[in-house]
Protein backbone atom coordinates (compact mmCIF):
# COMPACT_ATOMS: atom_id res chain seq x y z
CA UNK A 1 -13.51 6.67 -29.16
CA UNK A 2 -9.91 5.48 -27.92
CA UNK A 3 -8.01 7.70 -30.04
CA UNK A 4 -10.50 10.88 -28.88
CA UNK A 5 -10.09 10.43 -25.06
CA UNK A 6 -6.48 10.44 -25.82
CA UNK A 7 -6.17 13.27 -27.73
CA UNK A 8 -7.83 15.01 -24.83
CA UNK A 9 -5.29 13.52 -22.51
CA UNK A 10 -2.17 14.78 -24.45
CA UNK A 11 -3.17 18.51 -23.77
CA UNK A 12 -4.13 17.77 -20.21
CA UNK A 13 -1.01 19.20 -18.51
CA UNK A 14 -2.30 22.19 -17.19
CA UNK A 15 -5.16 20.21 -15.46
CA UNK A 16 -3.13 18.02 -13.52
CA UNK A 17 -1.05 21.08 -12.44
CA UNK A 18 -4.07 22.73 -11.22
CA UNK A 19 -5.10 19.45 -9.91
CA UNK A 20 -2.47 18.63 -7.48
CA UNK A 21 -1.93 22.34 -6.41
CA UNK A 22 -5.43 21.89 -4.93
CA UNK A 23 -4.97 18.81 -3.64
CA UNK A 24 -1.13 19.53 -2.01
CA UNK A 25 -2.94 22.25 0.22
CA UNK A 26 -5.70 20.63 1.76
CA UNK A 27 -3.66 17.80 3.90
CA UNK A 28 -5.61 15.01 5.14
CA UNK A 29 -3.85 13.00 7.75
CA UNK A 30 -5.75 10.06 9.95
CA UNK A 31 -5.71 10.60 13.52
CA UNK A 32 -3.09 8.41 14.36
CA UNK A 33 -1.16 10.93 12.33
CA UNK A 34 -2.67 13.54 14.39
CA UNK A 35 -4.50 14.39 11.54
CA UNK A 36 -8.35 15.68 11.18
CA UNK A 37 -8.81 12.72 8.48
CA UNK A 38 -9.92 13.17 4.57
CA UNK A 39 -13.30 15.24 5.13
CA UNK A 40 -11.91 18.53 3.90
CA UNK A 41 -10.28 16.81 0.89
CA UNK A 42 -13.30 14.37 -0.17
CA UNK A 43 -15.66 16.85 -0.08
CA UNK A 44 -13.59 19.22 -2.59
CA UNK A 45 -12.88 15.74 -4.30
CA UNK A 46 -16.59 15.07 -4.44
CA UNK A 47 -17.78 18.67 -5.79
CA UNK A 48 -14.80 18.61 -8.24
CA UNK A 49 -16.98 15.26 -9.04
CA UNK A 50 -19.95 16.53 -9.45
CA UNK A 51 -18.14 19.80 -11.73
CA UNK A 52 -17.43 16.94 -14.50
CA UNK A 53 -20.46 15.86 -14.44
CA UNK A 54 -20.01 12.08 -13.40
CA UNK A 55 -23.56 10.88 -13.10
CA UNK A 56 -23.06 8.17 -10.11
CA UNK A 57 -21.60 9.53 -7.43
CA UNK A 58 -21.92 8.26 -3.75
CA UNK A 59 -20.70 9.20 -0.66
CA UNK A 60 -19.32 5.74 1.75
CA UNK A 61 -18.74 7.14 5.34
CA UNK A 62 -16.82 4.80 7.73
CA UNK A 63 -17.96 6.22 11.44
CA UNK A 64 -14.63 7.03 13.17
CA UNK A 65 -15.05 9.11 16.51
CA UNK A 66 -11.18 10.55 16.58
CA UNK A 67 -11.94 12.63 13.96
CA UNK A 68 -14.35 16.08 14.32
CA UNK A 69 -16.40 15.16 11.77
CA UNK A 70 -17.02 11.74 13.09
CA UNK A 71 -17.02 10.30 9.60
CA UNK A 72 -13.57 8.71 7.49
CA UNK A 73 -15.55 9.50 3.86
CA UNK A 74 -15.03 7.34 0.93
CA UNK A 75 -16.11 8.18 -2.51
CA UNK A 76 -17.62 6.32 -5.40
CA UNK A 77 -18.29 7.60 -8.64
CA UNK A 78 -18.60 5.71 -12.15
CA UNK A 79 -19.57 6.33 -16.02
CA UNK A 80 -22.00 4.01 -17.10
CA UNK A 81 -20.34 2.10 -20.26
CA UNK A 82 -21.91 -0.08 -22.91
CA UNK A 83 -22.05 -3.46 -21.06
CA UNK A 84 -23.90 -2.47 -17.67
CA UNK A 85 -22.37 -5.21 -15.15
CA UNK A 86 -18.78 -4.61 -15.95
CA UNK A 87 -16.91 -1.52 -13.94
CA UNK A 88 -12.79 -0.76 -14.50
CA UNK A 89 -12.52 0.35 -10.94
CA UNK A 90 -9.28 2.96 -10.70
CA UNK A 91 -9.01 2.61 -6.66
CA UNK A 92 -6.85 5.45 -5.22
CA UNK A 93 -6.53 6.86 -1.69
CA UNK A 94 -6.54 10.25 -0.21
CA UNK A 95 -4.94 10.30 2.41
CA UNK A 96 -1.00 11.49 2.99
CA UNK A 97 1.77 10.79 5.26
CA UNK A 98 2.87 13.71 7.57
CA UNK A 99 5.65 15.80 6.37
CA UNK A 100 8.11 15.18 8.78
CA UNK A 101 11.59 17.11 9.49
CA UNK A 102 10.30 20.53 7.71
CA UNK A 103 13.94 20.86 7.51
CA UNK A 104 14.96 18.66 4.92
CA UNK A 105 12.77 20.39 3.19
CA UNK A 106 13.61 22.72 0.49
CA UNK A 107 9.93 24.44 0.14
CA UNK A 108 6.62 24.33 1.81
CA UNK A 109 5.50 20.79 1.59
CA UNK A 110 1.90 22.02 1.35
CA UNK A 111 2.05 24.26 -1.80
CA UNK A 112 2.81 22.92 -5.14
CA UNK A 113 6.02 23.28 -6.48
CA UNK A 114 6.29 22.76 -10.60
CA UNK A 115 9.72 22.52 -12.02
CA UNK A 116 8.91 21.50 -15.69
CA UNK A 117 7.66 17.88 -15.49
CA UNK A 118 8.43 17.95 -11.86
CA UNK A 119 5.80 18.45 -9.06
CA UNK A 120 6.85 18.55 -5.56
CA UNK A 121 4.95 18.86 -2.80
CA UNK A 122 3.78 16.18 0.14
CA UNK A 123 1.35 13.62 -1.41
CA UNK A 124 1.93 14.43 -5.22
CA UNK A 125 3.35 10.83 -5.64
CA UNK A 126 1.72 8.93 -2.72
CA UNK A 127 -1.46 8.62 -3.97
CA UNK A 128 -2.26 12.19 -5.94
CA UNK A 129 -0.39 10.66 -8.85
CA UNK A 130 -2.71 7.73 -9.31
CA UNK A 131 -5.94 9.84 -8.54
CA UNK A 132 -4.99 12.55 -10.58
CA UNK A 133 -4.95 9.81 -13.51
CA UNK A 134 -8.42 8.75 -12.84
CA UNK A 135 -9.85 12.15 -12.54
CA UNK A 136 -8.46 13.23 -16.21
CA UNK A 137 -9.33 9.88 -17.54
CA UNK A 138 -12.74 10.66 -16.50
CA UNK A 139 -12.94 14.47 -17.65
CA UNK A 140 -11.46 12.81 -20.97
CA UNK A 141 -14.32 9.98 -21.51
CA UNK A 142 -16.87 12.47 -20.84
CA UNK A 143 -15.67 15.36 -22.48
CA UNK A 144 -15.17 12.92 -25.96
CA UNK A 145 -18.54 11.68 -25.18
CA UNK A 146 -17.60 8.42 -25.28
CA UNK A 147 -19.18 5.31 -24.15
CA UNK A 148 -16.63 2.82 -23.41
CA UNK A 149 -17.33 -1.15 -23.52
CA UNK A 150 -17.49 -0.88 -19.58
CA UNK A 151 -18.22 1.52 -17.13
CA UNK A 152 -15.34 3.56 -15.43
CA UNK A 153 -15.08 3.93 -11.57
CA UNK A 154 -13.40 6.00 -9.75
CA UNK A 155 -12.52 4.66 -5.65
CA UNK A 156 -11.12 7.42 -3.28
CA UNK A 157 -10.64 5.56 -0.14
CA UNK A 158 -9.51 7.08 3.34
CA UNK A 159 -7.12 5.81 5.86
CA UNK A 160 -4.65 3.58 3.50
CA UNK A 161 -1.38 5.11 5.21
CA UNK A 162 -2.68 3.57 8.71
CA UNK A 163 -4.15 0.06 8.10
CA UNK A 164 -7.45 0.73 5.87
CA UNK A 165 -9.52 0.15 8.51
CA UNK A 166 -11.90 3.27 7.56
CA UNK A 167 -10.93 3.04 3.76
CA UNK A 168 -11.02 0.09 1.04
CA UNK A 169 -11.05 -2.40 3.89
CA UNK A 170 -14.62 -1.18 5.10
CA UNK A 171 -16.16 -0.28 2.05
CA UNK A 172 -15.96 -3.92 0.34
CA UNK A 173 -16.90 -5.21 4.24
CA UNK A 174 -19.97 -2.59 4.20
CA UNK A 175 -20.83 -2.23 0.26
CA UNK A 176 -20.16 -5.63 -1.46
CA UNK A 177 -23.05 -4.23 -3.47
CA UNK A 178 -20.75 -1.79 -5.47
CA UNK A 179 -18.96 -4.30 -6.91
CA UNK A 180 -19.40 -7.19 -9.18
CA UNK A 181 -17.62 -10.72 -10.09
CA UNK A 182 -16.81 -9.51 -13.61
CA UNK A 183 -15.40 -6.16 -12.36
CA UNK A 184 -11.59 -5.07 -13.46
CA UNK A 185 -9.56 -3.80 -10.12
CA UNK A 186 -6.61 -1.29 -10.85
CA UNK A 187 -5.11 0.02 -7.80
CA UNK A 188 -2.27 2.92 -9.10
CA UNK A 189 -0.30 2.82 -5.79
CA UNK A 190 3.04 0.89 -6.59
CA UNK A 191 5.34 0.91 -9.70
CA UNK A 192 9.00 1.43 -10.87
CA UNK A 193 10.13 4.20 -13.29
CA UNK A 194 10.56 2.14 -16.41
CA UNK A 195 6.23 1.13 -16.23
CA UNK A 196 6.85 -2.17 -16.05
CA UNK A 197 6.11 -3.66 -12.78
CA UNK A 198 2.79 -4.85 -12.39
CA UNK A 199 1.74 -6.49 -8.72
CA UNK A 200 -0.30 -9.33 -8.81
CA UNK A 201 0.66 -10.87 -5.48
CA UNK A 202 2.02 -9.96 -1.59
CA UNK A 203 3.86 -12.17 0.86
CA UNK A 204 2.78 -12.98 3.91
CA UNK A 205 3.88 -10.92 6.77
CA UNK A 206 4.42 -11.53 10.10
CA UNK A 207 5.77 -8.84 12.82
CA UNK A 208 6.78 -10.40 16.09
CA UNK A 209 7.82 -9.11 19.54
CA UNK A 210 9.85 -11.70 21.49
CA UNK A 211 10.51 -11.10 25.23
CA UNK A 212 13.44 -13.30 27.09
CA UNK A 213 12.74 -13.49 30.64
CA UNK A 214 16.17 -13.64 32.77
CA UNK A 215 17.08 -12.58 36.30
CA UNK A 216 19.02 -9.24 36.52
CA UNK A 217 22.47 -9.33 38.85
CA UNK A 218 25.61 -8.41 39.37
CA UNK A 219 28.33 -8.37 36.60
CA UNK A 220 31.06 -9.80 38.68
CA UNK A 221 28.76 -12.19 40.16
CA UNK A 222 27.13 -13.64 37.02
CA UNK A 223 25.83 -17.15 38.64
CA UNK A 224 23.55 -15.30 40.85
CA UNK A 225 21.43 -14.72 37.80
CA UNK A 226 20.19 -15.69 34.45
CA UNK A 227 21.27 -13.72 31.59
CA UNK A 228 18.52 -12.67 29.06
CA UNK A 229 20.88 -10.88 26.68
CA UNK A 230 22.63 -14.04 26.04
CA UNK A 231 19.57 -16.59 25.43
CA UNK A 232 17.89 -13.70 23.21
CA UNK A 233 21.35 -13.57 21.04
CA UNK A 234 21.37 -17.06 21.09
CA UNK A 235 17.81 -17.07 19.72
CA UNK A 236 18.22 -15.15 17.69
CA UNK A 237 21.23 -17.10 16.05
CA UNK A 238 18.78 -19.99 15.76
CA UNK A 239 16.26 -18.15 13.85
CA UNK A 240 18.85 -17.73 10.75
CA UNK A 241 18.00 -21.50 10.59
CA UNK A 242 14.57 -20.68 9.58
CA UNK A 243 16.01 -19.69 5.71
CA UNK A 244 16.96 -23.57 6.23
CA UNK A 245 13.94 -24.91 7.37
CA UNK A 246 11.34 -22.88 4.56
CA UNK A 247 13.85 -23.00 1.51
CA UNK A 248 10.90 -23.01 -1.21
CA UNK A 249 11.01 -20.58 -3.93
CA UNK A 250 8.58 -18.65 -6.33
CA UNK A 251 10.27 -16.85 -8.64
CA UNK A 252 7.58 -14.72 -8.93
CA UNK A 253 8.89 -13.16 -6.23
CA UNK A 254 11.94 -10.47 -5.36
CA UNK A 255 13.83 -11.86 -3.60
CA UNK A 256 12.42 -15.19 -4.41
CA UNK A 257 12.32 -16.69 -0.96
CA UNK A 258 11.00 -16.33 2.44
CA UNK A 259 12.85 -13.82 4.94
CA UNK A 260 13.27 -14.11 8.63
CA UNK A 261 14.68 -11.24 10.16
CA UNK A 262 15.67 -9.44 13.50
CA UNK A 263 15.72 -5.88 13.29
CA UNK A 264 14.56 -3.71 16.33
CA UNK A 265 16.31 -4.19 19.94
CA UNK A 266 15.22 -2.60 22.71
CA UNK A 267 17.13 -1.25 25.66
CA UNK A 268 18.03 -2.85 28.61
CA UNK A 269 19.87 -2.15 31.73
CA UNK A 270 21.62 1.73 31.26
CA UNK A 271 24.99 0.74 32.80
CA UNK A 272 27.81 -1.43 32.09
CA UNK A 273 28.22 -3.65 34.82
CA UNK A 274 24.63 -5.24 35.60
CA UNK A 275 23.72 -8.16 33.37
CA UNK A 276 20.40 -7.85 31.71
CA UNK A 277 17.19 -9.41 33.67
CA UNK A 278 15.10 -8.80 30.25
CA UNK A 279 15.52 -8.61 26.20
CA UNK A 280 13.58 -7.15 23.63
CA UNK A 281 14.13 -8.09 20.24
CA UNK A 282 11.70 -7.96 16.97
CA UNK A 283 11.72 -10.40 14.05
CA UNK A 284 10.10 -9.05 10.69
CA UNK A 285 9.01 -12.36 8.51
CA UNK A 286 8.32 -12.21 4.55
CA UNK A 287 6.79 -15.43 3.99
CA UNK A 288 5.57 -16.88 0.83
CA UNK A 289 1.86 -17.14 0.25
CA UNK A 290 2.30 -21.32 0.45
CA UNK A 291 3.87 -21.34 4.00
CA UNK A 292 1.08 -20.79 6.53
CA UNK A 293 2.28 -18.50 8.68
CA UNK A 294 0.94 -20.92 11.62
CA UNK A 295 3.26 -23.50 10.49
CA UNK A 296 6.35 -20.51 10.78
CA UNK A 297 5.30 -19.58 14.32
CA UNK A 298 5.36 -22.91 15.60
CA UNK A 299 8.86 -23.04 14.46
CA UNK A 300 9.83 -20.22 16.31
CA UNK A 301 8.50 -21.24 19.34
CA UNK A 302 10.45 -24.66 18.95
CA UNK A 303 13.33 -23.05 18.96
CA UNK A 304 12.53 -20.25 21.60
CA UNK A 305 11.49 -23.49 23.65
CA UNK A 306 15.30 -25.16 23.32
CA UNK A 307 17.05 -21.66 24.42
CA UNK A 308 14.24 -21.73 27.66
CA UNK A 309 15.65 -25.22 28.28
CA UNK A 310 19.63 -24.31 27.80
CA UNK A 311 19.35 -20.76 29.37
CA UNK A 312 16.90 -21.00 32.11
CA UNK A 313 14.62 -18.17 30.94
CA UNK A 314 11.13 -17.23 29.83
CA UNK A 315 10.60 -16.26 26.64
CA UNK A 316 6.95 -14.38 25.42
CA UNK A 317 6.03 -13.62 21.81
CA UNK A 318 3.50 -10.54 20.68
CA UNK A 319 2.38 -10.47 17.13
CA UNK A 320 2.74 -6.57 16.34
CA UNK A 321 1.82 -7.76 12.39
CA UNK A 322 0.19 -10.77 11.22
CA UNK A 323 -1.26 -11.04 7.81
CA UNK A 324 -1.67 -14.01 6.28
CA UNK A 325 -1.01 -13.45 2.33
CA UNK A 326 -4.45 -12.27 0.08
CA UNK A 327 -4.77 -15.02 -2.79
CA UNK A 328 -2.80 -14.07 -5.85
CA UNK A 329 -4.36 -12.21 -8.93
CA UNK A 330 -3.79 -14.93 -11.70
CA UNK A 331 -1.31 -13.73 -13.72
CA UNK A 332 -3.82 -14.57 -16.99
CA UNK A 333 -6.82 -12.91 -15.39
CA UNK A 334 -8.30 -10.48 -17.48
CA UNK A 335 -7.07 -7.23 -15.58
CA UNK A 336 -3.71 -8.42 -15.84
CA UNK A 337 -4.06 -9.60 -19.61
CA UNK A 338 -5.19 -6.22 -20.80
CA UNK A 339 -3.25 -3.89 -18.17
CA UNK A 340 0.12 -5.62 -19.83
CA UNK A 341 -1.07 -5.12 -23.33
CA UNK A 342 -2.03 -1.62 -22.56
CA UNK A 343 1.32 -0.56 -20.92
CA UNK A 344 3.27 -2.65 -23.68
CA UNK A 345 1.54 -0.28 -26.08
CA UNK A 346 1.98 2.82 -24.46
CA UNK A 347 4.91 2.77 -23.18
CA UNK A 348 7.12 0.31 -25.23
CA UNK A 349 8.42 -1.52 -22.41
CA UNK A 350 8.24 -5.39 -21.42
CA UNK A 351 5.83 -5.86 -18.35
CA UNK A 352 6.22 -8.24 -15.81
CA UNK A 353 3.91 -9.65 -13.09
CA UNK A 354 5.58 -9.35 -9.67
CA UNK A 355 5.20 -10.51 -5.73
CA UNK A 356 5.99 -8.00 -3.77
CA UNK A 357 7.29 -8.52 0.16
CA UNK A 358 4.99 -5.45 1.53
CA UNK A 359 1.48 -5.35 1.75
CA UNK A 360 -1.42 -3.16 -0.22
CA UNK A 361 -4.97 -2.59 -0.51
CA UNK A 362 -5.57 -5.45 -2.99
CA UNK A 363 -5.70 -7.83 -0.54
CA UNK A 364 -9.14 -6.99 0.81
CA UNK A 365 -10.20 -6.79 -2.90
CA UNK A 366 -8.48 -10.64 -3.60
CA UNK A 367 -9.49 -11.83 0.02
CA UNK A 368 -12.87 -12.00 -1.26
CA UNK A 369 -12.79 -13.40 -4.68
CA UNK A 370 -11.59 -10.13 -7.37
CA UNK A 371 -8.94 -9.87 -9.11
CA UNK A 372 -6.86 -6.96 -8.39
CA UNK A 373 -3.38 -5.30 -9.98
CA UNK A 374 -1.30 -2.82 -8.53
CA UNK A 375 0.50 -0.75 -11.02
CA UNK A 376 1.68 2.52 -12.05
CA UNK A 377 4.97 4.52 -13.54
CA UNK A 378 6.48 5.73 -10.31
CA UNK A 379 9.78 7.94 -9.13
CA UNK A 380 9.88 6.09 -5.97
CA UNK A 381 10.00 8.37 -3.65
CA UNK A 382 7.11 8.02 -1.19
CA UNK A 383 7.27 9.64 2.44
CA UNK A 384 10.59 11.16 1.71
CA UNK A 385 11.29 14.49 2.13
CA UNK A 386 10.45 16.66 -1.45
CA UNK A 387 8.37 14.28 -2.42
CA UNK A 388 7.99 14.62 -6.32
CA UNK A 389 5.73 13.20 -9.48
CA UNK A 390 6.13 13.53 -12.94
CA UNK A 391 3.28 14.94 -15.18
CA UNK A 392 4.45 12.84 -17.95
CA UNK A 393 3.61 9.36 -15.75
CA UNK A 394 0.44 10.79 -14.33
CA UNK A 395 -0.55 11.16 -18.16
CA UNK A 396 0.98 8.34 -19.83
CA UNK A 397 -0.62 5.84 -17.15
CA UNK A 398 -4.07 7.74 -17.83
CA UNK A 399 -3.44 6.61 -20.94
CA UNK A 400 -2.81 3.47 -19.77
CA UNK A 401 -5.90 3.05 -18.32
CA UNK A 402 -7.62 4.32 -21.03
CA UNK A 403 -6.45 1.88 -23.38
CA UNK A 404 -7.50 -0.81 -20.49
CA UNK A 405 -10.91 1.06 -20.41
CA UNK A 406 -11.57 0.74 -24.42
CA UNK A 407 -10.45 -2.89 -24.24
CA UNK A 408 -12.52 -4.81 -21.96
């Protein structure tokens, strides 16, 4: 049955052209994008669907007023295989990042460009790739007539590019019922080039807003007030001591440690000659999953409590991020056991179970109790300007995941 679906896979070039040309034109970008959402897109999604004859398919609205249709739409759709409570879920998301500068542009972002293996075209990495993998895996299966050991389902969630609040995160919140404990969870929606980076675990991350409280004056008459620029440099001095204070390590992990850095300043006073009243600074915190991210803030605010004392100021912190890590997919769980074996085999590389420092949808899936992996063969170029895929790693990871498929 393997060798059948990928047989059909090898000549499936020309659908995944046609494939993400249809998908390129119909943008769907959440409203905080200023976008209409994924309705246009999920329902040609859904009757594309229905064309292959998939004989579950469901339709998971999330209710979101912003957008005309009221609805951010989620589909489910799954082949029945041989052992009824098993499902390979293939979890991909339709929604797309704006274009941006049209300028650095060198064609329409919005109609498919093919340049031998190359597509180009805004979303044709970031996530068509991955969903353009499940779809021909699925035309494949059925089209052999094959019954695999488990059933294959296909997740197209909304709103992943602005928090998952109408996509993966509400449908396990709203449908627990689609799932169950002996489910496999593939989520094609991170990767290197070489295939061989499979995510099984996220850091903990922690965005934070710190506001020092000073008294604006004079330049030439500094004692008549309280300079905040100075305390919130001197904070933020103090916080390169946090790489001291958390010095575990997980190898598991690139880089292997927690991070603690500033990065954004805002203004302050326009001129030259008035010393600063009020600072703005932002600190962006990787934290390993074993450091409660309590236990980090409390830090901070020990040492934002000395520089109050020294520099007679007021200092206010804002989580703008706070996400304490998902559980880690065990690196000998059975998704990652077979999803190694199956790239190993296609693609002749060594993989490698990996932490990653951002976050992904597989934490609402490991938050309550699956076990997830994040993995496909990927250029790397999300959000950028020509935005490109490779037909090759859209098929070779179908493959992939059809050799995961026949294996469970």
């Amino acid at each position: 049955m393997l060798d059948a679906v990928l047989a059909r896979l090898d000549a499936a070039a020309p659908e995944v052209v046609a494939l993400q040309r249809d998908l390129v034109a119909i943008p769907a970008l959440g409203p905080a994008n200023d976008g209409d959402g994924e309705t246009a897109k999920a329902a040609w999604l859904a009757s594309h669907l229905r064309s292959l004859g998939l004989p579950e398919i469901r339709e998971l609205n999330a209710p979101d007023s912003r957008v005309p249709s009221g609805l951010r739409p989620n589909l489910a759709a799954r082949i029945p295989g041989q052992d009824a409570s098993r499902t390979l879920w293939i979890i991909a998301h339709t929604d797309i990042v704006p274009a941006g500068d049209l300028g650095l542009w060198r064609t329409d972002p919005f109609t498919l460009q093919v340049d031998g293996d190359v597509l180009v075209g805004r979303g044709v990495e970031d996530n068509h790739q991955g969903l353009v993998s499940g779809l021909v895996l699925a035309r494949a299966v059925l089209e052999a007539g094959a019954v695999p050991p488990v059933g294959l389902g296909l997740l197209l969630v909304a709103d992943e590019e602005t928090g998952s609040k109408y996509g993966l995160d509400w449908v396990v919140a709203n449908h627990p019922e689609l799932f169950s404990d002996r489910d496999l969870f593939l989520v094609p929606d991170h990767g290197q080039p070489d295939s061989a980076a499979v995510e099984v675990a996220e850091k903990s991350m922690l965005w934070l807003k710190v506001t020092v409280q000073g008294r604006q004056c004079h330049a030439s008459t500094p004692q008549a007030g309280v300079n905040s620029l100075v305390a919130a440099a001197d904070l933020i001095l103090r916080l390169r001591g946090l790489y001291e204070r958390f010095p575990e390590r997980d190898e598991l992990f690139a880089p292997p440690i927690s991070t603690f850095e500033p990065t954004k300043k805002e203004a302050n006073v326009p001129n030259v000659n008035t010393i600063p009243g009020r600072d703005v600074f932002y600190v962006d915190c990787r934290v390993l999953p074993s450091i409660p991210l309590d236990v980090v803030e409390a830090e901070i605010k020990a040492r934002g409590a000395a520089v109050e004392a020294e520099h007679g100021v007021q200092i206010s912190y804002e989580p703008v991020q706070r996400e304490q890590a998902a559980p880690a997919t065990p690196v000998d769980s059975d998704v990652v056991r077979l999803l190694l074996a199956a790239i190993r085999e296609q693609y002749g590389v060594a993989p490698r179970p990996e932490g990653i420092g951002g976050g992904t949808v597989a934490a609402f899936l490991r938050r309550r109790g699956h076990h997830a992996a994040v993995w496909s063969t990927l250029v790397g170029n999300a959000h950028q300007p020509n935005e490109q895929s490779r037909i090759s790693f859209t098929l070779g990871d179908a493959k992939v995941m059809a050799r995961v498929l026949f294996s469970a």
